[in-house]
C-alpha atoms as a PDB file:
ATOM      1  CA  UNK A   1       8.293 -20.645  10.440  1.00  0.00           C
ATOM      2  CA  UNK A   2       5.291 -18.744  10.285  1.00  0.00           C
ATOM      3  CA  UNK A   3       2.262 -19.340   7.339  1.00  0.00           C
ATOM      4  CA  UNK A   4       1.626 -17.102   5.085  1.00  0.00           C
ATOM      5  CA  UNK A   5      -2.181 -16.698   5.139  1.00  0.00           C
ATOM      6  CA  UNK A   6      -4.097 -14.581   1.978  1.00  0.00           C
ATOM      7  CA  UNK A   7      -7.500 -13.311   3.549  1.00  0.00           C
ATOM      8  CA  UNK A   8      -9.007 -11.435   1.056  1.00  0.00           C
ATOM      9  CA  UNK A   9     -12.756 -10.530  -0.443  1.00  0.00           C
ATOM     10  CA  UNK A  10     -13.923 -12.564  -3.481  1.00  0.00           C
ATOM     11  CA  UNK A  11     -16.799 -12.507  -5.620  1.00  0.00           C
ATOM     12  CA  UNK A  12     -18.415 -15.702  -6.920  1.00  0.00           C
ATOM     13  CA  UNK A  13     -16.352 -15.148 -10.135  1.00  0.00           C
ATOM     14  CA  UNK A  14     -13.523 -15.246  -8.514  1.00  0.00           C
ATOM     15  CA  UNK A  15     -12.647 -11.303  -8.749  1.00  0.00           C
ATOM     16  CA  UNK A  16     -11.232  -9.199  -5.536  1.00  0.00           C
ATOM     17  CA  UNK A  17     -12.203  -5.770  -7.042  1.00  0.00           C
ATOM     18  CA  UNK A  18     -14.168  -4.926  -9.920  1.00  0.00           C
ATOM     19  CA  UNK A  19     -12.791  -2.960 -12.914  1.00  0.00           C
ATOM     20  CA  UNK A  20     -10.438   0.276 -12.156  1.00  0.00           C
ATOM     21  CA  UNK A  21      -9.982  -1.448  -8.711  1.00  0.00           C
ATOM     22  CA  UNK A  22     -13.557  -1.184  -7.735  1.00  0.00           C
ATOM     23  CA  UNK A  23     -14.523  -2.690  -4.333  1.00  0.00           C
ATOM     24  CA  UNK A  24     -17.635  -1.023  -3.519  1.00  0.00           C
ATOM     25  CA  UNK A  25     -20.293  -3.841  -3.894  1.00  0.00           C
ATOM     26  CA  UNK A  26     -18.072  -5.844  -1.299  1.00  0.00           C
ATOM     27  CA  UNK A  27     -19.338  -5.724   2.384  1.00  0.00           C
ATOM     28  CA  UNK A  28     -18.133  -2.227   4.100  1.00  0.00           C
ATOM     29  CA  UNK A  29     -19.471  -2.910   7.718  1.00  0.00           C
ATOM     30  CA  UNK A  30     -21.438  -5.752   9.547  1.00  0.00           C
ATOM     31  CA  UNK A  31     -20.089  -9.272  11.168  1.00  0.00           C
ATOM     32  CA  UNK A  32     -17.397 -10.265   7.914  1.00  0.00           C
ATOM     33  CA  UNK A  33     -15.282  -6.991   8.266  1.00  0.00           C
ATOM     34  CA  UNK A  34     -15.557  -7.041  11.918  1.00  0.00           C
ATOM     35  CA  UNK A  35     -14.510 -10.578  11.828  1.00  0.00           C
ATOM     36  CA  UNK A  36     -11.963  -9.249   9.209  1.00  0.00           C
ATOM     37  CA  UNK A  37     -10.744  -6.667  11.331  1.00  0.00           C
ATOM     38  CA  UNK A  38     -10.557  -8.891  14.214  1.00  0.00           C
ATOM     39  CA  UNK A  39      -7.948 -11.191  12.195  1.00  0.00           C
ATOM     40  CA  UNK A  40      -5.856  -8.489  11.124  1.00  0.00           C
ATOM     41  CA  UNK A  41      -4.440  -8.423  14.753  1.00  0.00           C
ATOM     42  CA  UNK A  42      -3.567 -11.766  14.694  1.00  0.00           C
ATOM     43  CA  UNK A  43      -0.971 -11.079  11.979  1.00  0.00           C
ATOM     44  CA  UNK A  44       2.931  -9.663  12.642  1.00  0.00           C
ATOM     45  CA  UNK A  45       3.666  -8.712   9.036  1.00  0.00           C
ATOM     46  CA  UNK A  46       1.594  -7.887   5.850  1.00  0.00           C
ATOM     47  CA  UNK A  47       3.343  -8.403   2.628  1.00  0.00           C
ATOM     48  CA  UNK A  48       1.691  -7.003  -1.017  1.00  0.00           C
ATOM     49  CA  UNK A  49       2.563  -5.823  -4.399  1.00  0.00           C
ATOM     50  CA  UNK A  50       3.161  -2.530  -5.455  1.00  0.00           C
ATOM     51  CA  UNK A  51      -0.246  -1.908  -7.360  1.00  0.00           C
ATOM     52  CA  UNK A  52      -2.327  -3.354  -3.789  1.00  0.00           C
ATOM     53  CA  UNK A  53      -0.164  -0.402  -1.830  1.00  0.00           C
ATOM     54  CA  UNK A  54      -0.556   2.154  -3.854  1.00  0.00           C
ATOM     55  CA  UNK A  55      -4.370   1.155  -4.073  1.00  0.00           C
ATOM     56  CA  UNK A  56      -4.321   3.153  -0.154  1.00  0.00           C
ATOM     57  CA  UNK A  57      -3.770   6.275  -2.137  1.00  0.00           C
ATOM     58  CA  UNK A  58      -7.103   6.464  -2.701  1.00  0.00           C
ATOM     59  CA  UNK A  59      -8.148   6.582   0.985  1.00  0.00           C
ATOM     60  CA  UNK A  60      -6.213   9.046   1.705  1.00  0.00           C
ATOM     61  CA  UNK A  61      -3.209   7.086   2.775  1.00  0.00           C
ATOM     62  CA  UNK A  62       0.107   9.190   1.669  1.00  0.00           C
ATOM     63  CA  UNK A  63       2.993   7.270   0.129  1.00  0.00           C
ATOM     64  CA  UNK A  64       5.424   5.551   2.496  1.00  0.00           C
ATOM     65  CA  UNK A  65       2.721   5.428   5.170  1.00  0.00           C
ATOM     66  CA  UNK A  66       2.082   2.015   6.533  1.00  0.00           C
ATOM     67  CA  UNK A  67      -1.732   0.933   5.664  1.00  0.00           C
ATOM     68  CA  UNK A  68      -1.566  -1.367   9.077  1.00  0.00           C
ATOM     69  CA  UNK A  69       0.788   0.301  11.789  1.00  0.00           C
ATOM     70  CA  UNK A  70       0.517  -2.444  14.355  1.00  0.00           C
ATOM     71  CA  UNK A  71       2.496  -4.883  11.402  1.00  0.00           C
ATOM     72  CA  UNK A  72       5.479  -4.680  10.079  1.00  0.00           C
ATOM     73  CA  UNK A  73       4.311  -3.842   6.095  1.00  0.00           C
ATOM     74  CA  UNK A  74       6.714  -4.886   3.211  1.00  0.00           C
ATOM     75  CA  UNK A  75       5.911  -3.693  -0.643  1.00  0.00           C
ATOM     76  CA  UNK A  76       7.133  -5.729  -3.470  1.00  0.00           C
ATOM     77  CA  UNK A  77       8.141  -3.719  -5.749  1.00  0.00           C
ATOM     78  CA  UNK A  78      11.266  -3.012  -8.548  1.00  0.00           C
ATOM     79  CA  UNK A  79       9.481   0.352  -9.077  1.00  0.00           C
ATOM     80  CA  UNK A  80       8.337   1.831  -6.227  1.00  0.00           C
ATOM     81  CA  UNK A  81      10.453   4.728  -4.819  1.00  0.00           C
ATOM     82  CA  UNK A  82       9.659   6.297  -1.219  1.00  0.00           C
ATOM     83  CA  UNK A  83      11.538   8.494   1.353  1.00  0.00           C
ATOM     84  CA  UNK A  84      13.997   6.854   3.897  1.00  0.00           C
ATOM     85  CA  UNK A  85      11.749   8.320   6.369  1.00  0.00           C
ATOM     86  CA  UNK A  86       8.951   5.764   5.063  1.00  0.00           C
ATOM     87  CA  UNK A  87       6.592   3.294   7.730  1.00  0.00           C
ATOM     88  CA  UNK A  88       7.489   0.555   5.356  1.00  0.00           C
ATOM     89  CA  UNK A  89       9.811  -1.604   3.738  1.00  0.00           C
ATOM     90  CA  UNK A  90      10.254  -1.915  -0.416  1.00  0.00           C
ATOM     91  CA  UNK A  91      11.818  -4.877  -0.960  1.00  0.00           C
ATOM     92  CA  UNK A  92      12.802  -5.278  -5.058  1.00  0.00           C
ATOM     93  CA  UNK A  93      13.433  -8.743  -5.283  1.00  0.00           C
ATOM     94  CA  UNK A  94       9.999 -11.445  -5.397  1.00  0.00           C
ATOM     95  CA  UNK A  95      12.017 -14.469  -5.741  1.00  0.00           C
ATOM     96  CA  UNK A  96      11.312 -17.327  -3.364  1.00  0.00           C
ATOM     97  CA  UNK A  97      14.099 -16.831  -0.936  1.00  0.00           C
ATOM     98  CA  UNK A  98      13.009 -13.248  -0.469  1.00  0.00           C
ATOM     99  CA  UNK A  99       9.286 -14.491   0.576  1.00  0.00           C
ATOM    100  CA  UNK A 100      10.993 -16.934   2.281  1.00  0.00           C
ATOM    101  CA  UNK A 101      13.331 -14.695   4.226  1.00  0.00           C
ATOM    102  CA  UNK A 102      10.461 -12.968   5.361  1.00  0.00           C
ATOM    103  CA  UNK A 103       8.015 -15.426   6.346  1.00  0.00           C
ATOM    104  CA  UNK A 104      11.477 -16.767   8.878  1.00  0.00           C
ATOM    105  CA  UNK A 105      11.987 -13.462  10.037  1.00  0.00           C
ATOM    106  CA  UNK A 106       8.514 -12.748  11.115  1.00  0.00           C
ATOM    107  CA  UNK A 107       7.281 -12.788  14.562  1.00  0.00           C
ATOM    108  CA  UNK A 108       4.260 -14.413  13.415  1.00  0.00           C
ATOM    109  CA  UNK A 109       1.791 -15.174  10.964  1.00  0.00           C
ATOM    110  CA  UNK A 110       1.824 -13.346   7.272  1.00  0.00           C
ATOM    111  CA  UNK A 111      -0.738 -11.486   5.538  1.00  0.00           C
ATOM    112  CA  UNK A 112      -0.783 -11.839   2.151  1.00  0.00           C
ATOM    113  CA  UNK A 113      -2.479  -8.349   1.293  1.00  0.00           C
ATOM    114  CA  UNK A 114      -4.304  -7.607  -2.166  1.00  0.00           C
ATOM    115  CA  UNK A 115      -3.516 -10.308  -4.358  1.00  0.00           C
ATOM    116  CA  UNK A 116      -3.719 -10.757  -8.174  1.00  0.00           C
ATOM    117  CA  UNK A 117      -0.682 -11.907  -9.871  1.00  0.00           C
ATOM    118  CA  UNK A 118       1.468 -11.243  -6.452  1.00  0.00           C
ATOM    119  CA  UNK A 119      -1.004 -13.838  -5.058  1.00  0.00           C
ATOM    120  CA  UNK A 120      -0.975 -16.224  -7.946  1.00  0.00           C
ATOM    121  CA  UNK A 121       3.134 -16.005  -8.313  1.00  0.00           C
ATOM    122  CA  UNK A 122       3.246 -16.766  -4.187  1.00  0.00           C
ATOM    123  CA  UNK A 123       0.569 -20.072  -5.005  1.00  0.00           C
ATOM    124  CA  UNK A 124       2.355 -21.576  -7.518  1.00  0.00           C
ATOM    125  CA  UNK A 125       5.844 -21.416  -5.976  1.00  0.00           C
ATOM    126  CA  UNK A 126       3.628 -23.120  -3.149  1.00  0.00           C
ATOM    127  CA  UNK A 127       4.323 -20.113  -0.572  1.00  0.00           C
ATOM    128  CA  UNK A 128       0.755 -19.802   0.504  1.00  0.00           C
ATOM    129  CA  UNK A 129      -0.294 -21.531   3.290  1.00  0.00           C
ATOM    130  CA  UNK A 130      -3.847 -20.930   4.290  1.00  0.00           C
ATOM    131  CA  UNK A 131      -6.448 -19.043   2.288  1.00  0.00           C
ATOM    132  CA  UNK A 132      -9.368 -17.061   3.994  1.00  0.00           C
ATOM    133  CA  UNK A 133     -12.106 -15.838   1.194  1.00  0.00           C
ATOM    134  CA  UNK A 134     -14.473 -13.722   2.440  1.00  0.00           C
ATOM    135  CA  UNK A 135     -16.797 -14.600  -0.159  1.00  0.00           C
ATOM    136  CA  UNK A 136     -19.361 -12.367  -1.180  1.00  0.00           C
ATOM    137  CA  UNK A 137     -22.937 -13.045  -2.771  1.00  0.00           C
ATOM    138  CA  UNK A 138     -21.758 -10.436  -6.068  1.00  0.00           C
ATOM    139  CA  UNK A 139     -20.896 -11.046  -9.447  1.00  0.00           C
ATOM    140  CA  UNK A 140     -18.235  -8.227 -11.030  1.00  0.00           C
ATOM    141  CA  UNK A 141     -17.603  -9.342 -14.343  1.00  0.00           C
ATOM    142  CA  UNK A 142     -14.334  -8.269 -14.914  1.00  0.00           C
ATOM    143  CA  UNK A 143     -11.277  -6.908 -12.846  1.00  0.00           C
ATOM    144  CA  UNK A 144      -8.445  -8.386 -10.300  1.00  0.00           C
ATOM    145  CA  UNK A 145      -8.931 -12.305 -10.526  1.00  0.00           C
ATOM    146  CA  UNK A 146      -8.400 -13.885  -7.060  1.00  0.00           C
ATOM    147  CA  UNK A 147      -4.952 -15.363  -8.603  1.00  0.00           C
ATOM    148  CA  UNK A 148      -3.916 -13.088 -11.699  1.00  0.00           C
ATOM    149  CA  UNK A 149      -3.570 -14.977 -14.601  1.00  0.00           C
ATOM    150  CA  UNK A 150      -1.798 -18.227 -12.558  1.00  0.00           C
ATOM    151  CA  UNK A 151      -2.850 -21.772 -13.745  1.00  0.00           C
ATOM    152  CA  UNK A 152      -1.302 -23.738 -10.862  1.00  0.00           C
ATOM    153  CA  UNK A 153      -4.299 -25.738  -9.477  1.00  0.00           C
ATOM    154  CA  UNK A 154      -3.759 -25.807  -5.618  1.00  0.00           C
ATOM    155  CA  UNK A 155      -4.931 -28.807  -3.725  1.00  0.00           C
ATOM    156  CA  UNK A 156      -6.790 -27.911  -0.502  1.00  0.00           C
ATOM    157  CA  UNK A 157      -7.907 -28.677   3.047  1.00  0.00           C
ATOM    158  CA  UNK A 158     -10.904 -27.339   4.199  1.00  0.00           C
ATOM    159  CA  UNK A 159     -10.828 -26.342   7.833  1.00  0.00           C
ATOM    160  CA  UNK A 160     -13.622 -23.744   8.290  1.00  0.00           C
ATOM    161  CA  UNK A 161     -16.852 -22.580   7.035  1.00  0.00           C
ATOM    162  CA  UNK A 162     -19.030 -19.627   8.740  1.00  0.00           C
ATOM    163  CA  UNK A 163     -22.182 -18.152   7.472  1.00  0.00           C
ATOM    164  CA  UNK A 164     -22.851 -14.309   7.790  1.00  0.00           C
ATOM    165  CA  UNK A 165     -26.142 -14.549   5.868  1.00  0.00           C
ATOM    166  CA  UNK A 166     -27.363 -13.066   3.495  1.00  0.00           C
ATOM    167  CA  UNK A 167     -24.745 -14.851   1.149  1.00  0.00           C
ATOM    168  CA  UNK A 168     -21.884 -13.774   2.650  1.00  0.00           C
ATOM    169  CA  UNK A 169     -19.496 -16.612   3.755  1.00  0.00           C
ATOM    170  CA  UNK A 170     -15.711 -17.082   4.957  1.00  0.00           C
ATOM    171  CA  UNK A 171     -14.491 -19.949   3.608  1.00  0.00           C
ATOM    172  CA  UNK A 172     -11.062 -21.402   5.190  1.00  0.00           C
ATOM    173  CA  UNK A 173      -8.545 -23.801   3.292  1.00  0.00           C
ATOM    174  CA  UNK A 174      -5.137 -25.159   4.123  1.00  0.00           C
ATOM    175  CA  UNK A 175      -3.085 -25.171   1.267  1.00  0.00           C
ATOM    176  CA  UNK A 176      -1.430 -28.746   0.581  1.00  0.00           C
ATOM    177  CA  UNK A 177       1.937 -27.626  -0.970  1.00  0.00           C
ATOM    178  CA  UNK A 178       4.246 -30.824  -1.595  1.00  0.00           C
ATOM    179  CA  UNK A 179       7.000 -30.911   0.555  1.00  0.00           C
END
């Protein structure tokens, strides 16, 4: 079975976008988002919540579009209504199996996409596997916290630090859920 692997941008208070979603003091070019984009190939599917997909809508990206075409993209979501004709796949239930199901149907590793409370439900259920934060030298304040509102301390691994400079690190951790 395939990990499920949440690579996502931090701030050193532990916030993935500021408030009203706002991700503009994070890193929009150089060596992390190359690296970033670089990773995103390695993946098969990309699983998020409804609020992270509709977050695309702001780009530009039109509803039922698939934010990564090259992976199969799945939306969590009891809410979310698109066409038949939609790139992606709106699955309503969150419970375990479902995660589960997907993570064994997969043809390889699992993005966990956005985060928040999707994130933080996935960690304490112990679905997460590996955790990539693309830390960034910026305090926001307020906003999306890395886990929502979850309490469930993780215990964790390290496997990999790299330095970009200026502040900006990706910091690699296996997650040790009990078996």
């Amino acid at each position: 079975m395939h990990p499920i692997i949440y690579d996502v941008a931090v701030s050193i208070d532990g916030h993935i976008s500021g408030p009203g979603g706002d991700i503009s003091q994070f890193a929009q070019e150089g060596a992390v988002v190359d690296d970033y984009t670089e990773r995103l190939e390695c993946y098969a599917t990309a699983i998020m919540g409804r609020a992270t997909y509709e977050f695309g809508y702001r780009f530009g990206m039109k509803p039922g579009q698939n934010p990564y075409p090259h992976l199969k993209t799945i939306v969590f979501s009891k809410s979310l209504e698109l066409l038949d004709s939609s790139e992606i796949t709106v699955e309503p239930s969150c419970h375990d199996e479902s995660i589960m199901a997907v993570r064994a149907r997969s043809s390889g590793p699992v993005y966990l996409c956005g985060g928040g409370d999707f994130a933080g439900s996935l960690l304490t259920s112990g679905l997460i596997d590996v955790l990539r934060l693309k830390r960034a030298p910026i305090v926001l304040g307020d906003g999306v916290r890395l886990f929502g509102d979850a309490q469930f301390p993780p215990r964790l691994e390290h496997a990999e630090t790299r330095d970009y400079g200026g502040g900006y690190l990706l910091q690699e951790f296996r997650v040790m859920n009990d078996a």
